[in-house]
N, C-alpha and C. Protein backbone atom coordinates (compact mmCIF):
# COMPACT_ATOMS: atom_id res chain seq x y z
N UNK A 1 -121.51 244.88 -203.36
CA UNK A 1 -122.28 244.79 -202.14
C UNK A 1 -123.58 244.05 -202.45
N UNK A 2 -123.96 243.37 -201.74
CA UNK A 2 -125.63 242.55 -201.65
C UNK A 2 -126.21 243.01 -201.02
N UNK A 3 -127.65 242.69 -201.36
CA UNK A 3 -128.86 243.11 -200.37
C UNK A 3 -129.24 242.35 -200.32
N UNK A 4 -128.83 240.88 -200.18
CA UNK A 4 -129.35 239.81 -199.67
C UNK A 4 -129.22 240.04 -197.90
N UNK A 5 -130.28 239.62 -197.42
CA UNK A 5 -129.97 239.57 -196.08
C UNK A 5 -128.75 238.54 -195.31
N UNK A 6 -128.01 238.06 -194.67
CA UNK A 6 -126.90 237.47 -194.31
C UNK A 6 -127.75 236.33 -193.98
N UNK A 7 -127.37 234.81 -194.11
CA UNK A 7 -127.41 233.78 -193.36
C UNK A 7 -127.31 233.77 -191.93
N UNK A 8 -128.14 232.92 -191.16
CA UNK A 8 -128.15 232.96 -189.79
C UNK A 8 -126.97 232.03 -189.45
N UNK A 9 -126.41 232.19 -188.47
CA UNK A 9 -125.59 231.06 -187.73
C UNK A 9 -126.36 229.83 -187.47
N UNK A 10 -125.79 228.52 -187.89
CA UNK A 10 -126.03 227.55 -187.75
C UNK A 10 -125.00 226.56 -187.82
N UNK A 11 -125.67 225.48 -187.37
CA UNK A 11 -124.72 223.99 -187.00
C UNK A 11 -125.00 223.30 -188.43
N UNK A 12 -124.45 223.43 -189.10
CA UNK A 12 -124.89 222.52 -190.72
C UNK A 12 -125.04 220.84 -190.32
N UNK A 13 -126.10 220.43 -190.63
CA UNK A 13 -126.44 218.82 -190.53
C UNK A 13 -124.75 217.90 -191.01
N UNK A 14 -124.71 216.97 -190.33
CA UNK A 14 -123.00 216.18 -190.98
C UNK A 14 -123.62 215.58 -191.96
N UNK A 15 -122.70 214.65 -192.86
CA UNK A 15 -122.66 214.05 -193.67
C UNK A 15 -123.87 212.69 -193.60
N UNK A 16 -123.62 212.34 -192.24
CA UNK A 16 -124.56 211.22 -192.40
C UNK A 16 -126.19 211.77 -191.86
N UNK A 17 -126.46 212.70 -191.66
CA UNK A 17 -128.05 213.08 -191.47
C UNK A 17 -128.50 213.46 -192.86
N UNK A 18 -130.06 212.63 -192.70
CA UNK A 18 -130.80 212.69 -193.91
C UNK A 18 -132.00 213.83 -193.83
N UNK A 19 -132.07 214.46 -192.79
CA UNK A 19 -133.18 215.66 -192.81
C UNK A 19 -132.08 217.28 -192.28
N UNK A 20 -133.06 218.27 -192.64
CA UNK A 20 -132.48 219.55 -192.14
C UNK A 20 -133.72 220.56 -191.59
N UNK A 21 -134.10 220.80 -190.44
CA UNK A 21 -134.87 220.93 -189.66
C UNK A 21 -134.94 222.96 -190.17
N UNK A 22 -135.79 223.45 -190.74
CA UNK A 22 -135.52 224.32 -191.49
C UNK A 22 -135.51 225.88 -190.06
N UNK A 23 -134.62 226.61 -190.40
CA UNK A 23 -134.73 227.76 -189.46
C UNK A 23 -134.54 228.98 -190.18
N UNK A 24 -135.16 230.38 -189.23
CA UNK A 24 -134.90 231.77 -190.04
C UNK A 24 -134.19 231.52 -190.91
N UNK A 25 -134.58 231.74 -191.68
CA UNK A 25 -133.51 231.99 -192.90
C UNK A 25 -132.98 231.51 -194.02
N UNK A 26 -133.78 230.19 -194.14
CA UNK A 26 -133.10 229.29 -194.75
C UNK A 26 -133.91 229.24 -196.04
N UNK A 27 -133.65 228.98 -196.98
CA UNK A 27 -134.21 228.84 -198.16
C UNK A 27 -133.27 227.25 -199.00
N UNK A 28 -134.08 226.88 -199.77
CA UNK A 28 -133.95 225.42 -200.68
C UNK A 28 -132.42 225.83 -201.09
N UNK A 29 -132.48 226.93 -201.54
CA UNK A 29 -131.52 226.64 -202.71
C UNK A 29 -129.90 227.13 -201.59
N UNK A 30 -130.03 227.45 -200.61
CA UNK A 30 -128.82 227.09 -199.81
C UNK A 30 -128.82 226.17 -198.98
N UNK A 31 -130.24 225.62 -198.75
CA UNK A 31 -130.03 224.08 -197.99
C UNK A 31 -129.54 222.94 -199.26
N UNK A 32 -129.47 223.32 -200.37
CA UNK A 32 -128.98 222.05 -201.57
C UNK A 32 -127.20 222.57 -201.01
N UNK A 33 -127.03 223.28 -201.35
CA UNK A 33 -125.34 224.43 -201.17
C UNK A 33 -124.71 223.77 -200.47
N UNK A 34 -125.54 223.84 -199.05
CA UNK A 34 -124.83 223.46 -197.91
C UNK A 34 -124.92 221.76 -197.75
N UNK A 35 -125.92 221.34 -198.13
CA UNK A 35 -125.57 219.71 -198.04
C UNK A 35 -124.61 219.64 -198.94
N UNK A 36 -124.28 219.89 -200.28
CA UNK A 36 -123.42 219.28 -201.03
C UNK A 36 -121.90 220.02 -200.45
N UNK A 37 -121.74 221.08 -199.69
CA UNK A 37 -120.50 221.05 -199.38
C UNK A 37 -120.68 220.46 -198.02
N UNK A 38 -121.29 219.92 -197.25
CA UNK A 38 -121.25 219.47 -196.11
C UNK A 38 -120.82 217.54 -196.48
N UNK A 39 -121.22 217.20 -197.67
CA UNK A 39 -121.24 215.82 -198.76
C UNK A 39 -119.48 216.26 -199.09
N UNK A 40 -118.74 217.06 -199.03
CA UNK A 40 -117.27 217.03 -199.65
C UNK A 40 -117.79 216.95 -201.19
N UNK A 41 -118.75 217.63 -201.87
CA UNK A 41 -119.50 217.69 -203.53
C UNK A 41 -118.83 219.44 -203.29
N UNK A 42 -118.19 219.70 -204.50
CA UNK A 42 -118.18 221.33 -204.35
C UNK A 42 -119.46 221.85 -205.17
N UNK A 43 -119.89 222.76 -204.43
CA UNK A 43 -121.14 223.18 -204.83
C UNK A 43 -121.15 224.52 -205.74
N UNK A 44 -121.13 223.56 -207.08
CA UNK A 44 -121.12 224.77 -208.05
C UNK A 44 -122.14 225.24 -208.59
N UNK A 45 -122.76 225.84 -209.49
CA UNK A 45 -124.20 226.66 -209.29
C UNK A 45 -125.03 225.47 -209.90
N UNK A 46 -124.64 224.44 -211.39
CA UNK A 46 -124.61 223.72 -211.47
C UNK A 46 -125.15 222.12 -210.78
N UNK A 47 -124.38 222.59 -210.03
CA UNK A 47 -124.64 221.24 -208.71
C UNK A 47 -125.86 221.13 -207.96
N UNK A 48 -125.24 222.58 -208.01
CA UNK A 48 -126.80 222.87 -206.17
C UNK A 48 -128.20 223.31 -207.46
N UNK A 49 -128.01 223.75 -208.28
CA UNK A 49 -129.60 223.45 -209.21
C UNK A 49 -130.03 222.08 -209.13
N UNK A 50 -129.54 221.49 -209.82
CA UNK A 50 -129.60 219.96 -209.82
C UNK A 50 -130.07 219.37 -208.92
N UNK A 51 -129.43 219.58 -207.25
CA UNK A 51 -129.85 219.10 -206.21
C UNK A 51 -130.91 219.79 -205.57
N UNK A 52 -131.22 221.18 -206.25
CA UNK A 52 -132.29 222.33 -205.43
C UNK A 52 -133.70 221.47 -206.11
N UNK A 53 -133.51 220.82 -207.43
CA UNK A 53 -134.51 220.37 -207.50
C UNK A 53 -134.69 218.69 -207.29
N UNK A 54 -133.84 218.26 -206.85
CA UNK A 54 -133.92 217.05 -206.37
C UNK A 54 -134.53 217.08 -204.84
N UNK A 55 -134.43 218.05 -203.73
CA UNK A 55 -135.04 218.40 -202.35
C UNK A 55 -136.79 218.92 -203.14
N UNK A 56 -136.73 219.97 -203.98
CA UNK A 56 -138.33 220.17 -204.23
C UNK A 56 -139.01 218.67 -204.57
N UNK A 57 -138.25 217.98 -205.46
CA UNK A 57 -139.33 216.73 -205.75
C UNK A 57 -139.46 215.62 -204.11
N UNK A 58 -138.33 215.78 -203.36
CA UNK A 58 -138.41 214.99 -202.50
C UNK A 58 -138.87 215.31 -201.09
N UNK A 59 -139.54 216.55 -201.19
CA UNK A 59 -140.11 217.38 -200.31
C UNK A 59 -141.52 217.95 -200.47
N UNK A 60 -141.96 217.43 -201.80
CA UNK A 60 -143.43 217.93 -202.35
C UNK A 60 -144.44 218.06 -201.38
N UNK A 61 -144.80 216.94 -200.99
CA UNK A 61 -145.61 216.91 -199.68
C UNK A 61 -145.14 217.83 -198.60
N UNK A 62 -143.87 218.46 -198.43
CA UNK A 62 -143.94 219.45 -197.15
C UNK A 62 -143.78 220.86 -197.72
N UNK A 63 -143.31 220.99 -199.08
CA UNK A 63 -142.98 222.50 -199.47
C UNK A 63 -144.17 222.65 -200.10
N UNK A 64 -145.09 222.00 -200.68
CA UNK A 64 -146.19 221.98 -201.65
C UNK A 64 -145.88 222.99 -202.96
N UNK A 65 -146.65 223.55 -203.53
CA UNK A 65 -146.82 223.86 -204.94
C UNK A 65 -145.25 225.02 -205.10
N UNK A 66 -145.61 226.06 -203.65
CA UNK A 66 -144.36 227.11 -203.86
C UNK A 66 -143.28 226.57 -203.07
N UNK A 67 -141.98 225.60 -202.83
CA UNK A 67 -141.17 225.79 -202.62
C UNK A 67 -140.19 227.12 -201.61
N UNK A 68 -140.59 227.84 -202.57
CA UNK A 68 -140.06 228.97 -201.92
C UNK A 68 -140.86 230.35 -200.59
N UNK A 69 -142.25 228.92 -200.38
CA UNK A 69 -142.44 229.01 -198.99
C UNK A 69 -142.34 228.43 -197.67
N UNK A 70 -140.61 227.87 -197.30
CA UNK A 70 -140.46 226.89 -196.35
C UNK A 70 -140.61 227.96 -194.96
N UNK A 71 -141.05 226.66 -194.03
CA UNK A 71 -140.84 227.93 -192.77
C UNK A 71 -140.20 226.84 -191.55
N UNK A 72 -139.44 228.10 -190.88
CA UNK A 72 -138.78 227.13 -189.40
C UNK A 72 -139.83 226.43 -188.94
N UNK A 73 -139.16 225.44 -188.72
CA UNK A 73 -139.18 224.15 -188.02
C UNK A 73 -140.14 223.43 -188.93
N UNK A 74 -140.13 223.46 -190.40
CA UNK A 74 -140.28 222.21 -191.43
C UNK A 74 -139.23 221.26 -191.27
N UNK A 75 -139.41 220.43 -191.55
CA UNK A 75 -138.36 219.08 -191.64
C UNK A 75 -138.40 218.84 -192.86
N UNK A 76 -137.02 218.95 -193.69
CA UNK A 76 -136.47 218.75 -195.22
C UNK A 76 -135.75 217.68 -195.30
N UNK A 77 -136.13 216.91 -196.23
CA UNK A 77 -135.46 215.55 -196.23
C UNK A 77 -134.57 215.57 -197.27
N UNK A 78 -133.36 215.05 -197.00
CA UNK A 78 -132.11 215.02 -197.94
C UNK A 78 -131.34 214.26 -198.84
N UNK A 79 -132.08 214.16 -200.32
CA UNK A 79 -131.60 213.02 -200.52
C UNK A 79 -130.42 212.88 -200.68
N UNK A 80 -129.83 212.06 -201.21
CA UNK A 80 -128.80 211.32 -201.50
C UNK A 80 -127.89 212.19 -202.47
């Protein structure tokens, strides 16, 4: 069992959008998750590290120093 709280329902960005408009709930390291399985990339823990810190460097200016203070309705840009 987890005590993570559950993910909110959402419309995951497609393949070709380059931002993810951040809502309740969302944190970096399942917005990397979900782009790379939304990319057809299987997102292995591996993967989405890699890419969790590829969104912090490419998001510096909007997440600033802590990352792991995003809030709804930031705009996260996605790289590649």
């Amino acid at each position: 069992m987890s005590d993570s709280p559950p993910r909110p329902t959402r419309t995951p960005p497609t393949a070709n959008d380059d931002r993810w408009i951040v809502e309740p709930g969302d944190h970096l390291w399942h917005i990397a998750e979900e782009t790379l399985a939304d990319r057809g990339v299987e997102p292995t823990t591996r993967r989405i590290e890699r890419y969790w810190r590829r969104l912090i460097d490419a998001n510096r200016s909007v997440v600033g120093d802590n990352p792991d203070l995003i809030r709804p309705g930031m705009e996260i840009v996605l790289p590649e």
